[in-house]
Each structure stands twice: as structure tokens, then as C-alpha cells.
N, C-alpha and C. Protein backbone atom coordinates (compact mmCIF):
# COMPACT_ATOMS: atom_id res chain seq x y z
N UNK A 1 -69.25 45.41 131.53
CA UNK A 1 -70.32 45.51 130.56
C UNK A 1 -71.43 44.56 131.00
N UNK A 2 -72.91 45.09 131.01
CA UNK A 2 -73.52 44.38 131.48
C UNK A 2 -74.29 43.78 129.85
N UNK A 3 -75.24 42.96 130.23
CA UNK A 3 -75.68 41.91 128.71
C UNK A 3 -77.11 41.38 129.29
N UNK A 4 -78.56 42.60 128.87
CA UNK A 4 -79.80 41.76 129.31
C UNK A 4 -80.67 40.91 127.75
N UNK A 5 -81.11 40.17 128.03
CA UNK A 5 -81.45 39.80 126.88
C UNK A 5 -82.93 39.31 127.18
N UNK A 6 -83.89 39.86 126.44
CA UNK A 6 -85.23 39.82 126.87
C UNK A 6 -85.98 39.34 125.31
N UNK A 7 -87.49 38.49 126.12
CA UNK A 7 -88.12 38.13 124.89
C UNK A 7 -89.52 38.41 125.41
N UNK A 8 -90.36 38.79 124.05
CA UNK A 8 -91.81 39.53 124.40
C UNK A 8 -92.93 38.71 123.41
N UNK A 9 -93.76 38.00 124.07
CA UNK A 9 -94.65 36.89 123.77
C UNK A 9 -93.62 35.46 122.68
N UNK A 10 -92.69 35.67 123.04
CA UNK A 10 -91.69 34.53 122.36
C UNK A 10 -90.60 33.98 123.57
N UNK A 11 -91.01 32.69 123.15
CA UNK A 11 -90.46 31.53 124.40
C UNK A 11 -88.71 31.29 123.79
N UNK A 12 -87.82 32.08 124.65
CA UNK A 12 -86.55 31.74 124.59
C UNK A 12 -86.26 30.68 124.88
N UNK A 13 -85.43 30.05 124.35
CA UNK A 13 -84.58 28.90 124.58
C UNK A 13 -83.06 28.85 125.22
N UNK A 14 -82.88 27.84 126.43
CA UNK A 14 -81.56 28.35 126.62
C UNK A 14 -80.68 28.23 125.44
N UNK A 15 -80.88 27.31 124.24
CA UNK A 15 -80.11 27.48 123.30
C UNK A 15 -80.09 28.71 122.13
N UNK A 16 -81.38 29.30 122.35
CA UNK A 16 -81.17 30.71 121.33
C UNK A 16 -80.53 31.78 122.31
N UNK A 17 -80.78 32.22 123.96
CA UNK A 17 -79.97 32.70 124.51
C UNK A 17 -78.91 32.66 124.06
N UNK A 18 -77.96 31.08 124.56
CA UNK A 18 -76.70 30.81 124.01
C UNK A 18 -76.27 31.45 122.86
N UNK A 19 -77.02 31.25 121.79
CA UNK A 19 -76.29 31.73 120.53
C UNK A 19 -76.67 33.31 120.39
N UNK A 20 -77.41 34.01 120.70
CA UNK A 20 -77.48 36.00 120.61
C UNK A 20 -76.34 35.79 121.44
N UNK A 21 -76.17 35.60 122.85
CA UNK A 21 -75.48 36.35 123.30
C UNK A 21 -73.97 36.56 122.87
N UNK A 22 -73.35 34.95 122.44
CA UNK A 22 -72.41 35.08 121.74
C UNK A 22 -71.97 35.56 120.43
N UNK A 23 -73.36 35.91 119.91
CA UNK A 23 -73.15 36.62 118.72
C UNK A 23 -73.23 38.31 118.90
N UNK A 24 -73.61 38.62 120.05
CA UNK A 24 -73.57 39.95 120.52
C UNK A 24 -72.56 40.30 121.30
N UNK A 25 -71.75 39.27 121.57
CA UNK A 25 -70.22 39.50 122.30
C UNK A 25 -69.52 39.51 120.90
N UNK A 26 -69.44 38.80 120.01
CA UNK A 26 -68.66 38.98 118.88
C UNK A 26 -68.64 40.38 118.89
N UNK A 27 -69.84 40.78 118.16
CA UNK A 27 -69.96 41.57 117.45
C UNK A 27 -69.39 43.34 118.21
N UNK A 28 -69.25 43.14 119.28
CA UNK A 28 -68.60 44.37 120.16
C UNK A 28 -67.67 44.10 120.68
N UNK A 29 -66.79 42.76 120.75
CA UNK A 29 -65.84 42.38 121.05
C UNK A 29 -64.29 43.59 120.77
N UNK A 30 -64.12 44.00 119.68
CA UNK A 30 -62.97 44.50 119.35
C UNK A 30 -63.58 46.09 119.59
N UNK A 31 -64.25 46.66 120.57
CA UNK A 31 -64.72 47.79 120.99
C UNK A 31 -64.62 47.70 122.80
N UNK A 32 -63.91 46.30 123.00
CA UNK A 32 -64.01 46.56 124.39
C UNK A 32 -64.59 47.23 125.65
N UNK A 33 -63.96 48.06 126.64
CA UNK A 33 -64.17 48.97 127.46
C UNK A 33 -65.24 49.54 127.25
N UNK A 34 -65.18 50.10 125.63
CA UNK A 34 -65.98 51.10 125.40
C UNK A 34 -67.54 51.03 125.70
N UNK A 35 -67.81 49.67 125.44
CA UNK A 35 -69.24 49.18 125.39
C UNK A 35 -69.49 49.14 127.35
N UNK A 36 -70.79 49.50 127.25
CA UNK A 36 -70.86 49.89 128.77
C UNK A 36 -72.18 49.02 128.91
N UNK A 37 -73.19 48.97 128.21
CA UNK A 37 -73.81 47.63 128.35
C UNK A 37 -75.15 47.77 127.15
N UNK A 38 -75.65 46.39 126.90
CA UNK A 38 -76.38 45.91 126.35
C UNK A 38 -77.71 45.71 126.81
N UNK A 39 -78.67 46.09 126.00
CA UNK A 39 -80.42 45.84 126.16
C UNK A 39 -80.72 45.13 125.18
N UNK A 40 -81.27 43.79 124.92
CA UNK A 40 -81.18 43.00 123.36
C UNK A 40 -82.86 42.03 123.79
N UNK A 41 -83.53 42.52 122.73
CA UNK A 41 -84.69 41.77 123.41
C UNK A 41 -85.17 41.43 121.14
N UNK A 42 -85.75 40.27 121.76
CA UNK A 42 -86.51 39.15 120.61
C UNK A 42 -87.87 39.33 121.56
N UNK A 43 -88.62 39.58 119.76
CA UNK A 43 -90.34 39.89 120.03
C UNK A 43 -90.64 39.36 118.76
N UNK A 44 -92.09 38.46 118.95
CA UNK A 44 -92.80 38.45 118.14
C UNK A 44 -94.27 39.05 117.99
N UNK A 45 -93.74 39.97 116.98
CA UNK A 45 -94.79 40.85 116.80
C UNK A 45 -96.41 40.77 116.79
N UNK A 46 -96.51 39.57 115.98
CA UNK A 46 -98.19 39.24 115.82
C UNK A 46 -98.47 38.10 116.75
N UNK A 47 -97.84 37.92 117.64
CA UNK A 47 -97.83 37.33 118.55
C UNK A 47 -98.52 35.81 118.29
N UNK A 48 -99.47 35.61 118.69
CA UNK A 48 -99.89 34.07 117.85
C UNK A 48 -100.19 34.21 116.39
N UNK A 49 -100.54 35.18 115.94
CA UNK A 49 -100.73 35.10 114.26
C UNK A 49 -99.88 34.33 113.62
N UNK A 50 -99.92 33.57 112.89
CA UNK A 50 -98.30 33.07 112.04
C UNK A 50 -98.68 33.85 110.54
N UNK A 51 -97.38 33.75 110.08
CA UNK A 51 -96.54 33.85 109.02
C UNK A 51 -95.88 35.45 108.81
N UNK A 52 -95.08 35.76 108.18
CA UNK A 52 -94.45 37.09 107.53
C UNK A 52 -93.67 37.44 108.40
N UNK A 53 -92.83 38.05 108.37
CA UNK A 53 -91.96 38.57 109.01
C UNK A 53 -91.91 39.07 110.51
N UNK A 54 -92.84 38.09 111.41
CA UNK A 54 -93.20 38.73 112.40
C UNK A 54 -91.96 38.57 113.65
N UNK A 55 -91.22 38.89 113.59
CA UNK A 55 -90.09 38.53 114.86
C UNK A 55 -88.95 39.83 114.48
N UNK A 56 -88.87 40.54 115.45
CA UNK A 56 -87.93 40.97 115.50
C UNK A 56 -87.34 41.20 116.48
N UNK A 57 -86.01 41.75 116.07
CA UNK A 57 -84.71 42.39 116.99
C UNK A 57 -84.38 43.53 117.51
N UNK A 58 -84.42 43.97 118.67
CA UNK A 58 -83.90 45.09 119.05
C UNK A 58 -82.88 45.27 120.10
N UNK A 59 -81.87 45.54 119.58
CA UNK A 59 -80.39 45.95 120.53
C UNK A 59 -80.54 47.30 120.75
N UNK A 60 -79.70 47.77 122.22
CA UNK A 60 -79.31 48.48 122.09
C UNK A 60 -78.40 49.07 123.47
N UNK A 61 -76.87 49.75 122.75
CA UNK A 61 -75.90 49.46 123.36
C UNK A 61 -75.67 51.10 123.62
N UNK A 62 -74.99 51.32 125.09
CA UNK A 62 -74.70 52.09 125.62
C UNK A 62 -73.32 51.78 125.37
N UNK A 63 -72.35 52.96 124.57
CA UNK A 63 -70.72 53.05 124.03
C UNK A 63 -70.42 54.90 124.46
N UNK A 64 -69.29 54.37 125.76
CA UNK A 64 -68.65 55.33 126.20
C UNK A 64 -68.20 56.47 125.08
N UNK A 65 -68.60 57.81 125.49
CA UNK A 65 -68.01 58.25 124.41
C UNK A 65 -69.11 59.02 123.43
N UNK A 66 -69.64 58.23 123.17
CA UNK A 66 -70.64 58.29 121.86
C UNK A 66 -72.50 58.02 122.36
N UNK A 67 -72.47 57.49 123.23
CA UNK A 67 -74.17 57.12 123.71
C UNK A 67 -74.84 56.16 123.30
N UNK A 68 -76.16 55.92 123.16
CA UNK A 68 -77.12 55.27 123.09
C UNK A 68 -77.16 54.87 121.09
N UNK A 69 -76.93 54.09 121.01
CA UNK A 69 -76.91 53.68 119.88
C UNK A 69 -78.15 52.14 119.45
N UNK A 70 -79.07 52.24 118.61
CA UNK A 70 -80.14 51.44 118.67
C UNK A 70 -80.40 50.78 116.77
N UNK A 71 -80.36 49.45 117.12
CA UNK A 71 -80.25 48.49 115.83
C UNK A 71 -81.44 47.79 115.75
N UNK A 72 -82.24 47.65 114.73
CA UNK A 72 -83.46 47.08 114.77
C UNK A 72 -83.83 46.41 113.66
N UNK A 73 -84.33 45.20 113.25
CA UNK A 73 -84.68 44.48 112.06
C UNK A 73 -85.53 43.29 112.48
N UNK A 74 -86.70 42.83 111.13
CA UNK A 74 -87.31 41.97 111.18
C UNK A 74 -87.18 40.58 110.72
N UNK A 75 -87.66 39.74 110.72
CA UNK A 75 -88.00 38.45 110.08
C UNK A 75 -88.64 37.75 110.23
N UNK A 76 -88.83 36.20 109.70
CA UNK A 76 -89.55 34.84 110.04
C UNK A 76 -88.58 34.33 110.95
N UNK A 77 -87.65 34.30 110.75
CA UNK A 77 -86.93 33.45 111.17
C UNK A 77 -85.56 33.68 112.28
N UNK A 78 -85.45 33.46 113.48
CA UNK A 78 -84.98 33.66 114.79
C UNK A 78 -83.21 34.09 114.41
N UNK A 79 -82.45 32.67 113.97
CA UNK A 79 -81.14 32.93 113.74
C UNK A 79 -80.94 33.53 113.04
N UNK A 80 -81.43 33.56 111.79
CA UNK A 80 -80.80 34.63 110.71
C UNK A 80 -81.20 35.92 110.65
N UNK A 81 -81.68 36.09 111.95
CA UNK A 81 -82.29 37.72 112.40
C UNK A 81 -81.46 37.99 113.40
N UNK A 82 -81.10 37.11 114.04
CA UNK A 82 -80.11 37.37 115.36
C UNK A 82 -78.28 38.02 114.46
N UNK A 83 -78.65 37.24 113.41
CA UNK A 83 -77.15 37.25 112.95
C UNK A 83 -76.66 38.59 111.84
N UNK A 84 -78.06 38.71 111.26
CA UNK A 84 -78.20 40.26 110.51
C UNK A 84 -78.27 41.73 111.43
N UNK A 85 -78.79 41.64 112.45
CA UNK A 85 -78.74 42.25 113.73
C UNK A 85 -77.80 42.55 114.31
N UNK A 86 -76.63 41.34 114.80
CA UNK A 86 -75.42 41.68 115.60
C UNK A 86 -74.49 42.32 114.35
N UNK A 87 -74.20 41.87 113.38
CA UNK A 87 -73.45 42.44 111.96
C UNK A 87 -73.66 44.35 112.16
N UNK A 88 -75.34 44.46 111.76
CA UNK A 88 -75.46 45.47 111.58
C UNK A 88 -74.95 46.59 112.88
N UNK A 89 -74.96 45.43 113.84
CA UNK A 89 -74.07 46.53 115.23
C UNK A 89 -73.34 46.50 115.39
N UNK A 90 -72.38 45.97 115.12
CA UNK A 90 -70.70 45.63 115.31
C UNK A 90 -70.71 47.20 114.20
N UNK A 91 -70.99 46.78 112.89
CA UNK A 91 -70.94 47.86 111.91
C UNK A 91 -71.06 49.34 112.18
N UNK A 92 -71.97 49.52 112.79
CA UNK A 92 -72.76 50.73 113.73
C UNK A 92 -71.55 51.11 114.51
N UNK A 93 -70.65 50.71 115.59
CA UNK A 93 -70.64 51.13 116.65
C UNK A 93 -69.10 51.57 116.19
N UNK A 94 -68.66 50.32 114.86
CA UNK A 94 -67.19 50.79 114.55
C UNK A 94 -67.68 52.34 113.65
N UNK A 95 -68.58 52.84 113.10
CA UNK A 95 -68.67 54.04 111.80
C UNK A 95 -69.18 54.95 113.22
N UNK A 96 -69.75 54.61 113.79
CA UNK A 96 -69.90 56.11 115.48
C UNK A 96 -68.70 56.02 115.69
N UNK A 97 -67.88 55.19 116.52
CA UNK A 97 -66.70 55.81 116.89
C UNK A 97 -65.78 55.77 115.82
N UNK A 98 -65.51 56.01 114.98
CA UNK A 98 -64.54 56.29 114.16
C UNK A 98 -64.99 58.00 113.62
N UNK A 99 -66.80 58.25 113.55
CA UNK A 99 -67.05 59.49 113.22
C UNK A 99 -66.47 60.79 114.43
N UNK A 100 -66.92 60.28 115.59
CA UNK A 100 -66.77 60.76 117.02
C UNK A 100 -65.01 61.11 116.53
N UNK A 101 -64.27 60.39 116.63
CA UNK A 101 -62.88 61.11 116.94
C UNK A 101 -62.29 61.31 115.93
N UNK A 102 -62.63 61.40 114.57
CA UNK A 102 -62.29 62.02 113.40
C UNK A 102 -63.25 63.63 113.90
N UNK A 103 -64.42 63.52 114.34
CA UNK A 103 -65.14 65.01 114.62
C UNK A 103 -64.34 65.62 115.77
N UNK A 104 -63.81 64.94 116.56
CA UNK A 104 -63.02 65.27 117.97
C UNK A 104 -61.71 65.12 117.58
N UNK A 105 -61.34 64.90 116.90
CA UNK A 105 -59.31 64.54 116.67
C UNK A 105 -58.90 63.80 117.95
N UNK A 106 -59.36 62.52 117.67
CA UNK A 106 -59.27 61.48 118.45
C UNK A 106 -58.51 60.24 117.84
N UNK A 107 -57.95 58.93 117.90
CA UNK A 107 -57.42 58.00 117.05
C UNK A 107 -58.62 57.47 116.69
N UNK A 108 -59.35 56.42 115.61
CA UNK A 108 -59.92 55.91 115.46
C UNK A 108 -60.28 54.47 116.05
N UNK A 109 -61.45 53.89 115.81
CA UNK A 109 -61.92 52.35 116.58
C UNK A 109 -60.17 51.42 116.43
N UNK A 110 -59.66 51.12 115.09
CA UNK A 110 -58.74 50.70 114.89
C UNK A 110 -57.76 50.40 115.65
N UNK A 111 -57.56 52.10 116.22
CA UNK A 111 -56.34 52.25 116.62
C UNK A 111 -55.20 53.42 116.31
N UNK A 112 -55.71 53.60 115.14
CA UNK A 112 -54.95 54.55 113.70
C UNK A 112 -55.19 55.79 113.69
């Protein structure tokens, strides 16, 4: 699985690196194999403008099986956008593959 992580007029930190990426390994962690790789880029939208919700998130994960799957949300604020983001994809990728082989008579993400 590959893991790029990109930022667009917003100055990454090796410590916000650090923390997406491990929060984007969580979050596909118990999907293993399946995940074939990651595109995850932080932008701020109004670029020097300040205030409102200008930063957001966009993942998006290539899952064997099922395809191109894409998660997107805004905010002010870096971590608690990183962390509403990876949630909402972990979430995502277990309700695709569980739809996929209930539509295919397949076992589910689980196992079951």
C-alpha cells in the first residue's frame, strides 16, 4: 500500500504529517491487503485570507475489489479535520465492502 500525503498553499509540518498519516493507517488498518493505496492532501482554501472554515481534507483510497472511493470535509482547524476525515473513511470503506459482497455473496469486511 502506498501513502502520498500532499499540502496546497499550507505549510506541513513534520509533526502534522506524523499525526494524518497515523491516523490514516488506523483508520484502514483492519481492511488490510485490500487497501491498495492512498492520495491524502490538506489545502487551504482561501489561501492567505483568514478565518471560516477554510482548510480542508481530501482522501482518497484505491480498495481492491470495490475502487476509487473519495472522503472530503472542511474546517478551521487542522487536527480535528484530520480526525473527522480518517473516521469518516475507515466508515466508508467498511459499508463499500460489506455492500460489495453482500451484492456479490461474498463474506463481509468482518469476516462473517
Amino acid at each position: 500500500m502506498s501513502v502520498n500525503i500532499f499540502a496546497d498553499r499550507l505549510q506541513l509540518t513534520d509533526e502534522v504529517r506524523s499525526y494524518f498519516e497515523r491516523r490514516l493507517l488506523f483508520a484502514v488498518s483492519r481492511f488490510g491487503a485490500k487497501i491498495q493505496s492512498i492520495d491524502a492532501a490538506l489545502i487551504d482554501v482561501n489561501g492567505e485570507a483568514a478565518g471560516g472554515f477554510d482548510k480542508r481534507c481530501r482522501i482518497v483510497v484505491k480498495v481492491a475489489g470495490v475502487g476509487r472511493l473519495v472522503v472530503q470535509d472542511d474546517d478551521a482547524e487542522i487536527h480535528p479535520l484530520i480526525d473527522r476525515t480518517t473516521e469518516r473513511l475507515g466508515r466508508l470503506i467498511g459499508r463499500r465492502i460489506d455492500w460489495f459482497h453482500k451484492s456479490f455473496g461474498r463474506q463481509s469486511a468482518s469476516g462473517t
